[in-house]
Protein backbone atom coordinates (compact mmCIF):
# COMPACT_ATOMS: atom_id res chain seq x y z
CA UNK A 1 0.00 0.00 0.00
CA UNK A 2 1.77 3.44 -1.04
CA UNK A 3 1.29 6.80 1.18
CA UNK A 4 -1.10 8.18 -1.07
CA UNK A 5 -3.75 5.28 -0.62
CA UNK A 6 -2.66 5.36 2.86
CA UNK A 7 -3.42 8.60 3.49
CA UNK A 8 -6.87 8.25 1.63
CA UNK A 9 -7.66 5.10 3.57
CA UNK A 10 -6.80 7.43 6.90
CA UNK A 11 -9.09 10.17 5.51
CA UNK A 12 -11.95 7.77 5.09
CA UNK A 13 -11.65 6.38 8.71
CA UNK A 14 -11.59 9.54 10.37
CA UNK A 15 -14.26 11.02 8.23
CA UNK A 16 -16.56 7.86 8.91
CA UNK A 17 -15.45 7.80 12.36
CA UNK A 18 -17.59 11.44 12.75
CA UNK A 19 -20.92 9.71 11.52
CA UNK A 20 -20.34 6.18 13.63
CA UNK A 21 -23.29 7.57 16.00
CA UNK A 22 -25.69 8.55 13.19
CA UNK A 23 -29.25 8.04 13.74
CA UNK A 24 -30.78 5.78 11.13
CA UNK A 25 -34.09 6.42 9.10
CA UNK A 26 -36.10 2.74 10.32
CA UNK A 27 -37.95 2.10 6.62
CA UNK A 28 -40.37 -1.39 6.71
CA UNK A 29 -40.96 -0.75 10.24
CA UNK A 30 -43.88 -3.11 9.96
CA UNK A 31 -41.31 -5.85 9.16
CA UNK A 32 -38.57 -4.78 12.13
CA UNK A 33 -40.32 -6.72 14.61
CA UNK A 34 -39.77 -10.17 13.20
CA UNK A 35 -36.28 -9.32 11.69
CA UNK A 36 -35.28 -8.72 15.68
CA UNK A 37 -36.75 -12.11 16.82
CA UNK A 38 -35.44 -13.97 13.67
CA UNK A 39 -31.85 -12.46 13.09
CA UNK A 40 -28.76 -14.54 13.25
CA UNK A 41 -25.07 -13.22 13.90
CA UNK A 42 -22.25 -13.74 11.45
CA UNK A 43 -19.56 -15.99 13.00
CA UNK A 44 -16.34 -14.57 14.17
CA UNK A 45 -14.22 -12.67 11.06
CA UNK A 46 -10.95 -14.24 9.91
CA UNK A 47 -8.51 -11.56 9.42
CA UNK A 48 -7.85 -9.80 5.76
CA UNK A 49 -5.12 -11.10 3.86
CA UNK A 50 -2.44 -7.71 3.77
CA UNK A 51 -3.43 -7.10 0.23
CA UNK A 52 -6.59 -6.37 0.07
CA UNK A 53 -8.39 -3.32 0.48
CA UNK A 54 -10.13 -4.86 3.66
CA UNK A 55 -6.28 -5.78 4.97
CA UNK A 56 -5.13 -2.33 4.50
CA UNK A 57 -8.07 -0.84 6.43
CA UNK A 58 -7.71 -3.35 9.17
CA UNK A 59 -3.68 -2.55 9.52
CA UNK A 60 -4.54 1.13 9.37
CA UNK A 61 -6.57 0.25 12.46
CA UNK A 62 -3.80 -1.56 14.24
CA UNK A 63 -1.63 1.18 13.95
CA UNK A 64 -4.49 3.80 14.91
CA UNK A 65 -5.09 1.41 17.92
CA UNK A 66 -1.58 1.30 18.97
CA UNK A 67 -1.43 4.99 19.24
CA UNK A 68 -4.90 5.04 21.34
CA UNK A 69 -3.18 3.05 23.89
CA UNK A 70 -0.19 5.53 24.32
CA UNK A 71 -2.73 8.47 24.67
CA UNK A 72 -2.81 10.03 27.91
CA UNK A 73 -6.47 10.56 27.13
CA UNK A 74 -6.89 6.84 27.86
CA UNK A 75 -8.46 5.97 30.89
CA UNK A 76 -6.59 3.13 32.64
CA UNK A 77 -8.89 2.57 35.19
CA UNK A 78 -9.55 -1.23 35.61
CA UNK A 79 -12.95 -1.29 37.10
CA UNK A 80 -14.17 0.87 34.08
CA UNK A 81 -12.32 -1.15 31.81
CA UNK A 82 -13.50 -4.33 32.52
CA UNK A 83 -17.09 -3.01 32.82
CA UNK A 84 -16.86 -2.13 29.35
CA UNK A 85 -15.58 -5.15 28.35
CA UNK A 86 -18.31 -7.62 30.14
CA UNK A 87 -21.13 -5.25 28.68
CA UNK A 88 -19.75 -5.84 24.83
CA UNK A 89 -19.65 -9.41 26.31
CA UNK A 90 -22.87 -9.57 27.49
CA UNK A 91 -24.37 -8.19 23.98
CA UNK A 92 -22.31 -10.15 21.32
CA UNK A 93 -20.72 -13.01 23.30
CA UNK A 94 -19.61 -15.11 20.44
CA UNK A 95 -17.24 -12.32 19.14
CA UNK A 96 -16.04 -11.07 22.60
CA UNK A 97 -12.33 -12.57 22.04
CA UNK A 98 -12.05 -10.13 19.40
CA UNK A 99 -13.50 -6.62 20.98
CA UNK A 100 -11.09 -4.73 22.94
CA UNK A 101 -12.85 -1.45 24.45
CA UNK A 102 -10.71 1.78 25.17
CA UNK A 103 -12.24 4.65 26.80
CA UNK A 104 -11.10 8.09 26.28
CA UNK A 105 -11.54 11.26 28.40
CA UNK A 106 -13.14 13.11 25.95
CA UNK A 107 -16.32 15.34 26.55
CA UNK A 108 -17.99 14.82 24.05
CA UNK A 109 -21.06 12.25 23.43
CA UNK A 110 -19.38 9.93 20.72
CA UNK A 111 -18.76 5.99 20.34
CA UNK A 112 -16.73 4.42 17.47
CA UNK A 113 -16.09 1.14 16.37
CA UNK A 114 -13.30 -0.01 13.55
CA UNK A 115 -13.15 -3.44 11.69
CA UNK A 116 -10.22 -4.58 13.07
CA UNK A 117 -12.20 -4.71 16.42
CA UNK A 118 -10.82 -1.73 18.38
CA UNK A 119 -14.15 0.01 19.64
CA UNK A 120 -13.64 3.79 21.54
CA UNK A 121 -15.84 4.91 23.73
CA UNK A 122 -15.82 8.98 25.25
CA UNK A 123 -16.71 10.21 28.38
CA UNK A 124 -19.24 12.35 27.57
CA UNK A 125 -21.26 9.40 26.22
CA UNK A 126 -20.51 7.67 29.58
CA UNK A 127 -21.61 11.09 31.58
CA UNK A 128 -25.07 11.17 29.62
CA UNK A 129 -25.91 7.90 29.80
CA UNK A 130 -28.17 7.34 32.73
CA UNK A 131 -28.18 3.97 32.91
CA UNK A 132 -26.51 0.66 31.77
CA UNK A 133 -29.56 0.18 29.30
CA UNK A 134 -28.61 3.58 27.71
CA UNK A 135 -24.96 2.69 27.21
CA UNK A 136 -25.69 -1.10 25.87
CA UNK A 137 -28.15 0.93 23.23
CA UNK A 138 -25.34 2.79 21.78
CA UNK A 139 -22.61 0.36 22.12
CA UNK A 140 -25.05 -2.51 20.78
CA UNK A 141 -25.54 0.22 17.42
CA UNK A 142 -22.32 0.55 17.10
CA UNK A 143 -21.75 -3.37 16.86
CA UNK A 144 -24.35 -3.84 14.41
CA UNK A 145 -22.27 -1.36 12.11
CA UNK A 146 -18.88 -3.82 12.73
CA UNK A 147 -21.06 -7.09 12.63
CA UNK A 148 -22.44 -5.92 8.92
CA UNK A 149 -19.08 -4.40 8.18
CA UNK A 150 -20.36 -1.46 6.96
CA UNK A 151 -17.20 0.53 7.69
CA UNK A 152 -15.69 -2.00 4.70
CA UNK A 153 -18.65 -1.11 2.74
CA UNK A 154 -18.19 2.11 2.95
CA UNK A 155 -14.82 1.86 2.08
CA UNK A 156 -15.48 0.39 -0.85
CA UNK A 157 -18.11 2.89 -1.91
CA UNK A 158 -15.93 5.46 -1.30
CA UNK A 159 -13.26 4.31 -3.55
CA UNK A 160 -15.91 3.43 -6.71
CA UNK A 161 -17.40 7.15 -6.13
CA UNK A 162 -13.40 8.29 -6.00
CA UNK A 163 -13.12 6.84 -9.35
CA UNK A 164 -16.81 8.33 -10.64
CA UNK A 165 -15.34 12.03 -9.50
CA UNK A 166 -11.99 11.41 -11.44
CA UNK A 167 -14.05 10.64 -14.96
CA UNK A 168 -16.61 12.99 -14.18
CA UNK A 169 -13.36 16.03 -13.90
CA UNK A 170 -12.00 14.48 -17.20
CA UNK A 171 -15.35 15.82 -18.56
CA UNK A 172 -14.72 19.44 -17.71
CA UNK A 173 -17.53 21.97 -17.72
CA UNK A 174 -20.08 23.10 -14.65
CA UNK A 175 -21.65 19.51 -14.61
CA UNK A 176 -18.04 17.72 -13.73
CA UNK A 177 -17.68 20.21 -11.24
CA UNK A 178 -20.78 19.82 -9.54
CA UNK A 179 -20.34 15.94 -9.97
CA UNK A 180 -17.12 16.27 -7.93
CA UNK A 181 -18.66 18.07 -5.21
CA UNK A 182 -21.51 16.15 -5.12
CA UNK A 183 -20.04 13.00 -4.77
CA UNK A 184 -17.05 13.70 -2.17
CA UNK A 185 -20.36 15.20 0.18
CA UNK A 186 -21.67 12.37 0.51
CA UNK A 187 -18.67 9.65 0.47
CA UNK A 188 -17.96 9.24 4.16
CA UNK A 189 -21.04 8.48 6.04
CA UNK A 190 -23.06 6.05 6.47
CA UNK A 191 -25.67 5.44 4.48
CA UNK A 192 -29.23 5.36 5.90
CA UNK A 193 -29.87 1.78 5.08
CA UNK A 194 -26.61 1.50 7.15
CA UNK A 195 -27.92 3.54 9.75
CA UNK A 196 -31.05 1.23 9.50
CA UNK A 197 -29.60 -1.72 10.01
CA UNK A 198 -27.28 -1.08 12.43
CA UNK A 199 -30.19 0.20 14.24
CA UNK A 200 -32.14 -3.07 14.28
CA UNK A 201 -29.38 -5.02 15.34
CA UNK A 202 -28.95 -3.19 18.12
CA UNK A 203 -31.89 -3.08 19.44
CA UNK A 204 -31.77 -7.20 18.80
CA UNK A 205 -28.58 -7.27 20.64
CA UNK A 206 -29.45 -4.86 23.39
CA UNK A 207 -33.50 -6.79 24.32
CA UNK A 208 -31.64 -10.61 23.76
CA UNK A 209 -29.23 -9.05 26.80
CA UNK A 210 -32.45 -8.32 28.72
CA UNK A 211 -32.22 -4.74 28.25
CA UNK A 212 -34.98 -2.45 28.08
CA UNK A 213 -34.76 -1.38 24.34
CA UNK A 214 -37.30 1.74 25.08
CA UNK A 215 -34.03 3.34 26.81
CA UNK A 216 -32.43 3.46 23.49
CA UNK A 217 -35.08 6.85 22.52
CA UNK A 218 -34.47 8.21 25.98
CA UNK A 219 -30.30 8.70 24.87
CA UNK A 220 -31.47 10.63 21.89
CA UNK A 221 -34.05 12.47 23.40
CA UNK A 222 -31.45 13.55 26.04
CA UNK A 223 -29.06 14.47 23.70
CA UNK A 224 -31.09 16.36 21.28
CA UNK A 225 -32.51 18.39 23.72
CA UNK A 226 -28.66 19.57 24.75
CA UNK A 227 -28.29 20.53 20.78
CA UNK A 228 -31.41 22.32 20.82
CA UNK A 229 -30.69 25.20 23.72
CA UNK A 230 -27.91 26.85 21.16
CA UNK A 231 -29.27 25.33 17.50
CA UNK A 232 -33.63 25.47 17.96
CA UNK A 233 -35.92 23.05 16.67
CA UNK A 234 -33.57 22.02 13.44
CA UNK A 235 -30.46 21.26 15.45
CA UNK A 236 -30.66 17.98 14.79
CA UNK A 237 -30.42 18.83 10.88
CA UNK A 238 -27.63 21.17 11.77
CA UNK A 239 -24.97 19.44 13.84
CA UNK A 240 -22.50 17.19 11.85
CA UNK A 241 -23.40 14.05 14.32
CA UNK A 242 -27.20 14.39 13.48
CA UNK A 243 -27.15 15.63 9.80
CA UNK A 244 -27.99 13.90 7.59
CA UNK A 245 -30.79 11.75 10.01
CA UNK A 246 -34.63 12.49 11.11
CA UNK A 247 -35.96 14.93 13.14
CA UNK A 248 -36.21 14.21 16.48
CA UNK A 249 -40.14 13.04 16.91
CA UNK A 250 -39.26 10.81 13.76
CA UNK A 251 -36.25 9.05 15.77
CA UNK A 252 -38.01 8.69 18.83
CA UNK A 253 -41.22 6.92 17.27
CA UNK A 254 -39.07 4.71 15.26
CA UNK A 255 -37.14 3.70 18.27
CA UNK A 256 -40.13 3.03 20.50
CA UNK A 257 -41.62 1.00 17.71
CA UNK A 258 -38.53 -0.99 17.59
CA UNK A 259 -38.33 -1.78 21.50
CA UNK A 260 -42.34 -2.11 21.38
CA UNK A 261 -43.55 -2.98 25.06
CA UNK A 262 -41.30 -5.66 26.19
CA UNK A 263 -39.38 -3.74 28.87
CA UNK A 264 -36.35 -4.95 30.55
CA UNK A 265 -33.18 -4.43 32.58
CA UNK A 266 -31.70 -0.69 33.05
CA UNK A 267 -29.04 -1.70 35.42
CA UNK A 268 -29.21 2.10 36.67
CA UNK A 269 -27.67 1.41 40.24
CA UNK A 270 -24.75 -0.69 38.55
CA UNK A 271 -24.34 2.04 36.16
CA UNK A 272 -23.86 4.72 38.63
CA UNK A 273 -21.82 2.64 41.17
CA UNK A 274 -19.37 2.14 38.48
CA UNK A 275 -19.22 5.82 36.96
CA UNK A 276 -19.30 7.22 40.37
CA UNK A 277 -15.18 7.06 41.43
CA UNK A 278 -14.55 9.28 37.84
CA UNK A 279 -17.61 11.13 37.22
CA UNK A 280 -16.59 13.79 38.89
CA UNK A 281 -13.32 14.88 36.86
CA UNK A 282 -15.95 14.29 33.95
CA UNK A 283 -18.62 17.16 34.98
CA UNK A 284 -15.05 19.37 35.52
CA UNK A 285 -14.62 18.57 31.82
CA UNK A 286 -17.94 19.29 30.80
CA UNK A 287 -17.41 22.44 32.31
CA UNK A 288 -14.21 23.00 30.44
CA UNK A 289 -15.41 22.33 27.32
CA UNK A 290 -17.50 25.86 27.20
CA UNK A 291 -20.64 25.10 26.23
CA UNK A 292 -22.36 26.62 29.33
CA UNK A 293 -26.41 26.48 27.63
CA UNK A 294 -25.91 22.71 26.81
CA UNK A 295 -23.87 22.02 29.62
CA UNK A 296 -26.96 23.03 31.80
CA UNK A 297 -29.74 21.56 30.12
CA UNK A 298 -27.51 17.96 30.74
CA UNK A 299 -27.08 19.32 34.72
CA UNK A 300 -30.28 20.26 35.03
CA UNK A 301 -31.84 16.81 33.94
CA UNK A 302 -28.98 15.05 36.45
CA UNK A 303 -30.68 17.17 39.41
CA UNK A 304 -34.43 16.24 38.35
CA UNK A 305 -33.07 12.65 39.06
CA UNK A 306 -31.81 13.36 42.59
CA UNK A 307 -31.80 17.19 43.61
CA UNK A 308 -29.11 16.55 46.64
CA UNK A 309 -25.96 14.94 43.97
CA UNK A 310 -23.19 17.63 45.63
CA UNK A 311 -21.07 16.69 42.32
CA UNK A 312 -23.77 18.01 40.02
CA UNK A 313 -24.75 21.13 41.83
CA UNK A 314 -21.17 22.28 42.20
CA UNK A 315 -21.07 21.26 38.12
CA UNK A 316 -23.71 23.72 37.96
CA UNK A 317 -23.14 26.38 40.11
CA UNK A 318 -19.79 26.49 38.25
CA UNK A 319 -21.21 26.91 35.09
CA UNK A 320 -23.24 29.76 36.45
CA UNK A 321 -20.07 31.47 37.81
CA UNK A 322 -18.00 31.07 34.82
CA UNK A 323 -20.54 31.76 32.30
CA UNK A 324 -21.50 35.00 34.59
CA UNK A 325 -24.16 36.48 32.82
CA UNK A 326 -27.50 38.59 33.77
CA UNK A 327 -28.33 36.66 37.27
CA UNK A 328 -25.82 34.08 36.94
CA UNK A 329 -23.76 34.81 40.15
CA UNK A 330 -27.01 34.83 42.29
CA UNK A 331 -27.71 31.17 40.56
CA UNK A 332 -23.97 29.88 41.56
CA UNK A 333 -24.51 30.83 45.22
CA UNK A 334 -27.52 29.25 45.76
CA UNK A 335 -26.05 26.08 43.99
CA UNK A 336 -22.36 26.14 45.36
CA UNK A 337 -24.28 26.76 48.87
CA UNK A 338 -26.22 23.48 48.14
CA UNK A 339 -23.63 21.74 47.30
CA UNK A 340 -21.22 22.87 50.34
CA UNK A 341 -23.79 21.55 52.56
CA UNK A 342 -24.86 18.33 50.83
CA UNK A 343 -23.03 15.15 51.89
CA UNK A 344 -20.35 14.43 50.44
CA UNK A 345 -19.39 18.05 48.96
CA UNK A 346 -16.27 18.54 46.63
CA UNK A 347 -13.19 20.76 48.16
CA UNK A 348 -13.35 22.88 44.95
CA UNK A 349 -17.40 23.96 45.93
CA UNK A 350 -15.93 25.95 48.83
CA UNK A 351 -13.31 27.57 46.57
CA UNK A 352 -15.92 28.02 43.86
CA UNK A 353 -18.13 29.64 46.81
CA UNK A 354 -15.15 31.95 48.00
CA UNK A 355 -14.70 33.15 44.33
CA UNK A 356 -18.06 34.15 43.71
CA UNK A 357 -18.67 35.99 47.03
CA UNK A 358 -15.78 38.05 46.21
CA UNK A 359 -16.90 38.77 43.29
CA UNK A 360 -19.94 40.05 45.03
CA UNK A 361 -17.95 42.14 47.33
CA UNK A 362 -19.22 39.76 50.13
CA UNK A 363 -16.11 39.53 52.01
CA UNK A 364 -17.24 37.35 55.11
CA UNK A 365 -18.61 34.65 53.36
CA UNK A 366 -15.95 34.87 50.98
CA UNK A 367 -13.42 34.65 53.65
CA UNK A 368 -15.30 31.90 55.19
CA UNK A 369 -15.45 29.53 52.01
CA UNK A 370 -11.70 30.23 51.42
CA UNK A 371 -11.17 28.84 55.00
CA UNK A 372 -12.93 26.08 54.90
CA UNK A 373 -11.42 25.06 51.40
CA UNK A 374 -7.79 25.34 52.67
CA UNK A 375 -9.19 23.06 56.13
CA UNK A 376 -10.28 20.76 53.15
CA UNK A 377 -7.25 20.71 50.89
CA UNK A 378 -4.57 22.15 52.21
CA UNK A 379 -1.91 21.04 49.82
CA UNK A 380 -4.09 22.27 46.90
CA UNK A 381 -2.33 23.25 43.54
CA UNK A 382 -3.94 27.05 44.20
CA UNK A 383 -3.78 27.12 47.82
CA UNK A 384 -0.96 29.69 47.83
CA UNK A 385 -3.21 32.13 45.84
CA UNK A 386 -6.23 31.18 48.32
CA UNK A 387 -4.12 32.17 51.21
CA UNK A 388 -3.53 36.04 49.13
CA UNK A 389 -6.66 36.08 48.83
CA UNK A 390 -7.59 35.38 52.69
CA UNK A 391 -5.09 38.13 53.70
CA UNK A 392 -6.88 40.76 51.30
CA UNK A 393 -10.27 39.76 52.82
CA UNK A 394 -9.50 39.88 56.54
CA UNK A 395 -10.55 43.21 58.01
């Protein structure tokens, strides 16, 4: 394989990579309900000879893979790890030996999953999933795409269209260049019967495991409603994830018919027990990544589900503070308050606290919350500049 097909191969898998959460458009629903009772899974792939196209991709993957693991973004955290792992398990046993499952600290809600069997999972997935249910929906969507090998499909499209674009430039004129354009668009995603498909199986995957498959229309809803704050009613239609997919009333309705009334597991409390020891860096990330309106709308719905979380209202009342518009610093002491007093309350709420009392020109509290933060964590990275700021406030 030379560098230039190399570098096209590379191309491909990081522009399919954006679109490996699309949301499929169902068509036949009346037929969806026997193809999930009926369905039977391909048996474990051999791998590609080198030569091939499908060799190429899969040792493009290695070497991607390889480089995942040296990230620092990698979370080595065992408990999580293995968690992962037995979930993939528990949905698509017979090709567990070949699924490895790295998860990256990245805030943003996205899942992949390559042909070589390397599947990458971000935090900010993990952080908006609210239960195990949730999580084996998108993982379980994101194995029907490497079960069907779509990602080889699409490959393969991509390089017939490549060759359609090069004849249709050799014909010169407006209609080659609008060919060109045309077809490079719409190379690198998945198509919709893609999107389809990998939607049934996942839903077949997810209810065999004894999942509730109506949780699968909750993680979209959820999401969606995020996009929506900054991008209105068409955000869907707007954002690169979502673009090329139905609205959101279509998505939910096809999902629900999917999981009809069966029910099932959600595994919430396991969820939670196992997010719980790194959620918290996770909401500091959210926070980070600067999207204050969305950011709320996902703290706001972790509240509704228990109003006392100290993590979450600090996570909030952070925003507020940082953000620090029109009635924003009044919002971060009530929830920085909250969350000082709730059990188990975060060092950094008190600091957080401190800051935005000063701000206020409320110098007791101020110097109050900057004591108790030091009592708290006294060999803090920013405790030197806490301690300035407690001989400025004293009187």
């Amino acid at each position: 394989m030379n560098a230039t097909s190399d570098a096209s191969r590379r191309g491909f898998l990081r522009s399919a990579c954006r679109h490996c959460l699309g949301l499929g458009a169902l068509a036949g629903l009346p037929a969806l309900a026997q193809d999930l009772k009926s369905g039977v899974l391909p048996p474990r792939f051999a791998r590609p000879a080198k030569d091939t196209d499908e060799g190429g991709l899969w040792g493009l993957m290695d070497r991607e893979e390889t480089r995942i693991k040296r990230s620092p973004l990698v979370i080595r955290d065992q408990a999580l790890t293995t968690y992962l792992a037995d979930l993939v398990c528990k949905l698509t046993d017979g090709h567990c030996p070949d699924i490895r499952v790295h998860a990256l600290r990245m805030p943003h809600f996205n899942a992949t999953m390559a042909p070589n069997g390397m599947m990458v999972v971000w935090t900010g997935l993990l952080l908006r999933a609210e239960n195990e249910a949730q999580l084996a929906a998108i993982l379980g969507h994101e194995l029907g795409h490497y079960l069907e090998r779509h990602t080889v499909e699409q490959l393969r499209a991509a390089k017939d269209r490549a060759v359609l674009a090069q004849l249709a430039g050799l014909v010169g004129g407006i209609g080659g260049v609008v060919g060109q354009v045309g077809l490079m668009a719409n190379a690198f995603a998945f198509s919709r019967e893609h999107e389809s498909r990998a939607d049934r199986l996942g839903m077949r995957l997810m209810q065999q495991a004894g999942y509730d498959g109506r949780q699968a229309a909750l993680v979209w809803d959820n999401l969606l409603a995020e996009m929506k704050v900054t991008g209105g009613a068409d955000a869907g239609k707007n954002n690169d994830l979502l673009a090329t997919h139905p609205a959101t009333s279509e998505r939910r309705d096809e999902l629900l018919t999917l999981a009809g009334a069966r029910g099932g597991e959600q595994g919430e409390e396991r969820y939670r027990k196992t997010m719980a020891p790194l959620r918290f860096g996770w909401l500091q990330d959210e926070i980070k990544r600067g999207q204050y309106e969305e950011s709320l709308i996902l703290f706001d719905r972790m509240l509704k589900r228990d109003a006392a979380d100290a993590e979450v209202l600090y996570a909030r009342g952070e925003t507020y503070r940082v953000r620090d518009e029109s009635g924003d610093s009044a919002r971060a002491v009530t929830d920085l308050r909250a969350a000082s007093e709730a059990k188990g309350a975060p060092a950094v709420a008190f600091r957080s606290l401190g800051l935005v009392h000063k701000q206020r020109n409320e110098n007791g509290a101020a110097l109050q919350a900057f004591q108790q933060y030091l009592a708290l964590a006294p060999q803090a990275g920013d405790a030197g500049l806490v301690r300035s700021y407690l001989t400025e406030l004293k009187p």
